[in-house]
Protein backbone atom coordinates (compact mmCIF):
# COMPACT_ATOMS: atom_id res chain seq x y z
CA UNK A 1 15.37 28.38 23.53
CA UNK A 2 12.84 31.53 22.46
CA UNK A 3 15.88 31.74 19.10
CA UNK A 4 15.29 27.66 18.70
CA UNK A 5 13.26 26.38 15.34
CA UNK A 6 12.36 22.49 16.10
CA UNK A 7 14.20 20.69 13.05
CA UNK A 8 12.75 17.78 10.92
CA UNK A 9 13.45 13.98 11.32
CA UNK A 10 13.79 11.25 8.91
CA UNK A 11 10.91 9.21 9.84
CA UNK A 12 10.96 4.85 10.46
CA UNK A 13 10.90 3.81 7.20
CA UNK A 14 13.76 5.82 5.55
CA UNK A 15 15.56 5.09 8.35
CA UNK A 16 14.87 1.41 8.09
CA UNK A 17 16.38 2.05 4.56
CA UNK A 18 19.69 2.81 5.45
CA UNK A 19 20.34 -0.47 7.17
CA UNK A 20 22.52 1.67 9.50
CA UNK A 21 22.96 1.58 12.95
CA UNK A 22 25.16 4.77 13.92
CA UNK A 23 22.88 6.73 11.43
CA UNK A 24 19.81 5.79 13.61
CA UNK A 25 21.96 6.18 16.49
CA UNK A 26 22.37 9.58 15.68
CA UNK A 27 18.67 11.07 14.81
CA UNK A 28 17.91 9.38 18.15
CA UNK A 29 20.19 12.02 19.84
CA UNK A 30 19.20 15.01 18.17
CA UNK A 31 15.44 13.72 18.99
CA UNK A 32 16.44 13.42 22.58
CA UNK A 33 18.81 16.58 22.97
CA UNK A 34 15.25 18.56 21.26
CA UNK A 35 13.21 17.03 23.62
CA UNK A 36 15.34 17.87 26.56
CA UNK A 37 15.97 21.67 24.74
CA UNK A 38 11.65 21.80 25.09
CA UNK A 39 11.07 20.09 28.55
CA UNK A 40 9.73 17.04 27.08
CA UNK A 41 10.04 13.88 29.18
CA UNK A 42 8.37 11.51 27.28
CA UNK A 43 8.51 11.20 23.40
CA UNK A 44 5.98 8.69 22.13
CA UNK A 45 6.38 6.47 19.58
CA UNK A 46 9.53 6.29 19.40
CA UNK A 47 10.42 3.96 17.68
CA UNK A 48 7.26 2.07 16.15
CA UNK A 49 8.72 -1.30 15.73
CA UNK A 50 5.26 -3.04 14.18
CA UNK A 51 6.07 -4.93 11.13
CA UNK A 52 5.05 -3.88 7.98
CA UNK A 53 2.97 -5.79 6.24
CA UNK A 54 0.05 -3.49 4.41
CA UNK A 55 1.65 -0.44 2.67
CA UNK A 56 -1.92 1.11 3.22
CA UNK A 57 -1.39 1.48 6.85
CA UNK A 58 -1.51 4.51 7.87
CA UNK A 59 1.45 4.33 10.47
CA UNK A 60 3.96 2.73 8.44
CA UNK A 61 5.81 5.42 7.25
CA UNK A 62 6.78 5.50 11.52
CA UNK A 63 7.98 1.40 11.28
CA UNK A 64 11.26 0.21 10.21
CA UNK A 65 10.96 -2.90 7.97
CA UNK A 66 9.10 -6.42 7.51
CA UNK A 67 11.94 -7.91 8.25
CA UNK A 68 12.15 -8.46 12.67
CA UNK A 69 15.73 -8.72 11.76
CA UNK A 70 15.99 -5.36 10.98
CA UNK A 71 14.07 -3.84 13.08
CA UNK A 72 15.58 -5.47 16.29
CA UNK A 73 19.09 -3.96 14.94
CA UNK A 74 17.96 -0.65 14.04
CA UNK A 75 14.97 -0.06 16.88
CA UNK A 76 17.42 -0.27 20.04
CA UNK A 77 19.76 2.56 18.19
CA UNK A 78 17.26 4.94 18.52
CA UNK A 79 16.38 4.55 21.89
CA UNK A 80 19.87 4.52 23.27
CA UNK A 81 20.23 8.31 21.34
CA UNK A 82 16.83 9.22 22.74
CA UNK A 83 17.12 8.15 26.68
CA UNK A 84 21.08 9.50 26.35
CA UNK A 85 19.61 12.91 27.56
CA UNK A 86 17.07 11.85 30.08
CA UNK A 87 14.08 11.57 27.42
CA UNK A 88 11.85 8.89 28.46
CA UNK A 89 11.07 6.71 24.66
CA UNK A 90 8.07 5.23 24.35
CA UNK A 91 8.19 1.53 22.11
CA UNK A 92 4.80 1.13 20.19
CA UNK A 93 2.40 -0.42 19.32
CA UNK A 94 2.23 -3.32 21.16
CA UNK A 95 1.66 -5.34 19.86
CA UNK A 96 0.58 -6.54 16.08
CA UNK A 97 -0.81 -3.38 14.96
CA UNK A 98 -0.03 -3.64 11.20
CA UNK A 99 -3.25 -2.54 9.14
CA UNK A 100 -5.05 0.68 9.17
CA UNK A 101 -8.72 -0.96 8.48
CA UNK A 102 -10.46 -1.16 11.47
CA UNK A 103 -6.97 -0.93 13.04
CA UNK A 104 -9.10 -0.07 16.78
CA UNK A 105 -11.67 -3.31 16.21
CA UNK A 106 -8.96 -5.36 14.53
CA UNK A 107 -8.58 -8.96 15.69
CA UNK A 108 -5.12 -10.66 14.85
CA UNK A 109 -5.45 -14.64 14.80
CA UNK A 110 -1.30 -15.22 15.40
CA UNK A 111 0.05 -18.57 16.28
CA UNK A 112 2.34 -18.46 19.41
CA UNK A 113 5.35 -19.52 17.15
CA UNK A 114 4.73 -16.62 14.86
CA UNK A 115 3.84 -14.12 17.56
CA UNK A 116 7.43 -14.50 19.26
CA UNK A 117 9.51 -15.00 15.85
CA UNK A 118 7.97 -11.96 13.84
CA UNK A 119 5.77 -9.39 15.71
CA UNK A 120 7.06 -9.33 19.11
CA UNK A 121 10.83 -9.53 18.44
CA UNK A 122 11.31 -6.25 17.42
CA UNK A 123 9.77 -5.14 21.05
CA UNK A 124 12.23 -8.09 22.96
CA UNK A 125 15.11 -7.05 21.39
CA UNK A 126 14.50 -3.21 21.91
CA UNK A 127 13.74 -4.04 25.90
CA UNK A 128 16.49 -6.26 26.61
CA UNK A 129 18.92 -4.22 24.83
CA UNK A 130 18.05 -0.21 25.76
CA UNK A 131 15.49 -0.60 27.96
CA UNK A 132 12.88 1.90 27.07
CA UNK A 133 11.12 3.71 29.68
CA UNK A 134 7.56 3.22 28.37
CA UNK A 135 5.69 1.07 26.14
CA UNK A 136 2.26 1.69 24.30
CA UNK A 137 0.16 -1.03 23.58
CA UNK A 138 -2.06 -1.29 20.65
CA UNK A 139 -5.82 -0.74 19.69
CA UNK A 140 -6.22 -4.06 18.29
CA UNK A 141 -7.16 -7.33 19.38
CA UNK A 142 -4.60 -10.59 19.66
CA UNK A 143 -6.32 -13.56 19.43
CA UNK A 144 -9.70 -12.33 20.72
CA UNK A 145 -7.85 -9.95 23.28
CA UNK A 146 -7.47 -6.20 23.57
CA UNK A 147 -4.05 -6.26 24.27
CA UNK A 148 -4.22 -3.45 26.53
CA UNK A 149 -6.01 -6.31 28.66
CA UNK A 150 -3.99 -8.99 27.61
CA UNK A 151 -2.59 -10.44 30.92
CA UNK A 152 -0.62 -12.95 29.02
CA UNK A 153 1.10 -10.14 26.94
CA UNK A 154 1.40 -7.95 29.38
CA UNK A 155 2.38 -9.37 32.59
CA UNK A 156 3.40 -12.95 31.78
CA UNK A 157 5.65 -12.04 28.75
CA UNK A 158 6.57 -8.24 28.89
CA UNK A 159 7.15 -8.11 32.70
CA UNK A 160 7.97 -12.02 34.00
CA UNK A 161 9.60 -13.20 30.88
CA UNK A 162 11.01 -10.20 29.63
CA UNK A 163 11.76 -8.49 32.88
CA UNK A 164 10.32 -5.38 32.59
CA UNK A 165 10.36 -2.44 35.05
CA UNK A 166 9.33 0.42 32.96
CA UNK A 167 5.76 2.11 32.50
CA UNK A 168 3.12 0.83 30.09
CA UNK A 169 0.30 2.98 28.73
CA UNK A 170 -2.73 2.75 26.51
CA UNK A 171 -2.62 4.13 22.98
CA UNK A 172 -5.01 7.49 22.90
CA UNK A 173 -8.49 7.31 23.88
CA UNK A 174 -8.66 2.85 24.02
CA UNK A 175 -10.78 2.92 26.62
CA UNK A 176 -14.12 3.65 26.24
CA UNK A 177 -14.67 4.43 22.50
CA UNK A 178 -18.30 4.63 21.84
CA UNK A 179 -17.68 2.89 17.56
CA UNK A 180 -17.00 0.14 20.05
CA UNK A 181 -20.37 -0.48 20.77
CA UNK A 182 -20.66 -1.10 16.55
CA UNK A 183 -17.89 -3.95 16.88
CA UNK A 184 -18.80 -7.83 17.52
CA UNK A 185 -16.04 -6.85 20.47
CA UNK A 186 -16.71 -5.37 23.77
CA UNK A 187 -14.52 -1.76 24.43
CA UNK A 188 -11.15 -2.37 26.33
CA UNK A 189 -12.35 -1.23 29.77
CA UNK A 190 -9.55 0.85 32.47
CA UNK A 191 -10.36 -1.69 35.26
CA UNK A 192 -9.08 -4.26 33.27
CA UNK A 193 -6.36 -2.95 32.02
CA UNK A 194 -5.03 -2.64 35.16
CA UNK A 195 -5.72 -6.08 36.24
CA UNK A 196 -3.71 -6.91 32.95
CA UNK A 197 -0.55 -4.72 34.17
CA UNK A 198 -1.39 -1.91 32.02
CA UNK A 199 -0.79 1.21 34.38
CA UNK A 200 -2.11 4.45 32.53
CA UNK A 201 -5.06 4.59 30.00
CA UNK A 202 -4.20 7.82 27.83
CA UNK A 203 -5.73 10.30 27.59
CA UNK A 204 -7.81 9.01 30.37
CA UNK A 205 -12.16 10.66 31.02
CA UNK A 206 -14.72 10.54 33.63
CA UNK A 207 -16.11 7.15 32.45
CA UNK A 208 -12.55 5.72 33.18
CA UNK A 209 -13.19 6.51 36.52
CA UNK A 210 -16.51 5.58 36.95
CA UNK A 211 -15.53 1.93 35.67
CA UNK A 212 -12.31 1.54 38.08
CA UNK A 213 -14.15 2.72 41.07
CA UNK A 214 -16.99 0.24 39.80
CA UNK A 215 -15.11 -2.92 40.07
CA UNK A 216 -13.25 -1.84 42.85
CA UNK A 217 -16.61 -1.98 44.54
CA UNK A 218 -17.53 -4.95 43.39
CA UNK A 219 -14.56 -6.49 44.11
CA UNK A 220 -13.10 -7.05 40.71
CA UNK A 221 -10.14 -5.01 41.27
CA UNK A 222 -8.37 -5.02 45.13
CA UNK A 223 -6.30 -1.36 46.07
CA UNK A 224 -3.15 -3.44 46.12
CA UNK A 225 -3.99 -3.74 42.19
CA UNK A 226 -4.36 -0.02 42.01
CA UNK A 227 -1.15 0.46 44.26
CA UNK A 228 0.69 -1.38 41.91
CA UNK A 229 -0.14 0.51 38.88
CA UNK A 230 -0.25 3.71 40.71
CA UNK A 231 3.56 2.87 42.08
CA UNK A 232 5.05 2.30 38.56
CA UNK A 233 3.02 5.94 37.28
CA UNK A 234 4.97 7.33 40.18
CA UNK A 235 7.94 5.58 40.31
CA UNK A 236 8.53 7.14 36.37
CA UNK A 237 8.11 10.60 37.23
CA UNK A 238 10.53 9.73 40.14
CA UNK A 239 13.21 8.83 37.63
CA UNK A 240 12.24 11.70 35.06
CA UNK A 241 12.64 13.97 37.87
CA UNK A 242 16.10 12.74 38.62
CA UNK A 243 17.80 12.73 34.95
């Protein structure tokens, strides 16, 4: 390990531009045999299936393609290679996070239709057909909704329609962002989160804390909603532990 130099990875969008599966396929094993060489459970981002739509986004050099299409072909690759040695991937950003302008304050108006067909089929595909351990959801706003509060997005579609088991986290620092208080929209708060199925707010502070024990006093969150997201934190160490 000590005799080990960490190698360099095509990122999203060159891969996206080889329209080929086993090549995917196969960076997603040498990221998850490196992970595993350097203890890592958890790689995150990986893959960023948001759609491109603004080459001025910051991110989009880590996204595949503006084509769903593609990315629901190429996306699953790479977390089959990753998760092959016992690396947990993490699918992000979910969901909708395609502009770098105001990409934390962002509000995307998306019909239901167009939702489903373009920006969430990249993350349907990738679920039903590797079954990431972890998602991250986004910084934006869907529809006048952080999604990492989005109850519809979260519970109703990812984990009833969908049938997901896995852990889903915050993107870093979503909760609590004091350039919040400059938006027309409140901050994304832990408390809810949780209510929405969102388990972990990364990286997580004091007034995180404050807020969950908050509504838990005032009744706005019940310890069996705390169990639950506590149980699926614990129950994906549990299965990190035994890979």
């Amino acid at each position: 390990k000590n005799d080990y130099a960490p190698g360099c990875f095509p990122p999203g969008i060159l891969l996206g531009a080889t329209f080929n599966k086993e090549v995917v396929h196969a960076v997603g094993e040498a990221l998850g045999a490196e992970a595993d060489l350097f203890g890592v459970d958890i790689l995150l981002g990986t893959p960023n299936v948001n759609i491109h739509r603004d080459p001025l986004n910051g991110r989009l050099f880590e996204g595949y393609s503006e084509d769903p299409c593609l990315v629901s072909e190429l996306a699953p690759e790479l977390v089959k290679g990753v998760q092959k040695f016992g690396v947990a991937a993490n699918v992000k950003h979910f969901a909708a996070n395609n502009q770098e302008f105001n990409r934390n304050n962002n509000n995307s108006h998306i019909s239901e239709r167009t939702l489903r067909e373009i920006y969430l089929k990249g993350f349907e595909i990738t679920i039903k057909e590797a079954n990431p351990k972890a998602i991250m959801t986004s910084y934006n706003l869907i529809n006048g909704v952080h999604t990492s509060e989005s109850y519809e997005l979260i519970n109703d579609i990812l984990r009833c329609e969908w049938k997901y088991d896995g852990l889903v986290m915050t993107d870093w620092i979503a909760s609590g962002r004091s350039f919040c208080k400059k938006s027309k929209y409140n901050a994304p708060y832990a408390s809810k989160s949780i209510l929405s199925g969102n388990d972990l707010t990364m990286s997580g502070c004091p007034a995180d804390y404050k807020d969950i024990m908050k509504a838990l006093k005032k009744g706005k969150l019940s310890r069996t909603d705390l169990i639950y997201s506590a149980s699926r934190v614990y129950r994906s160490i549990l299965r990190q532990k035994s890979k």
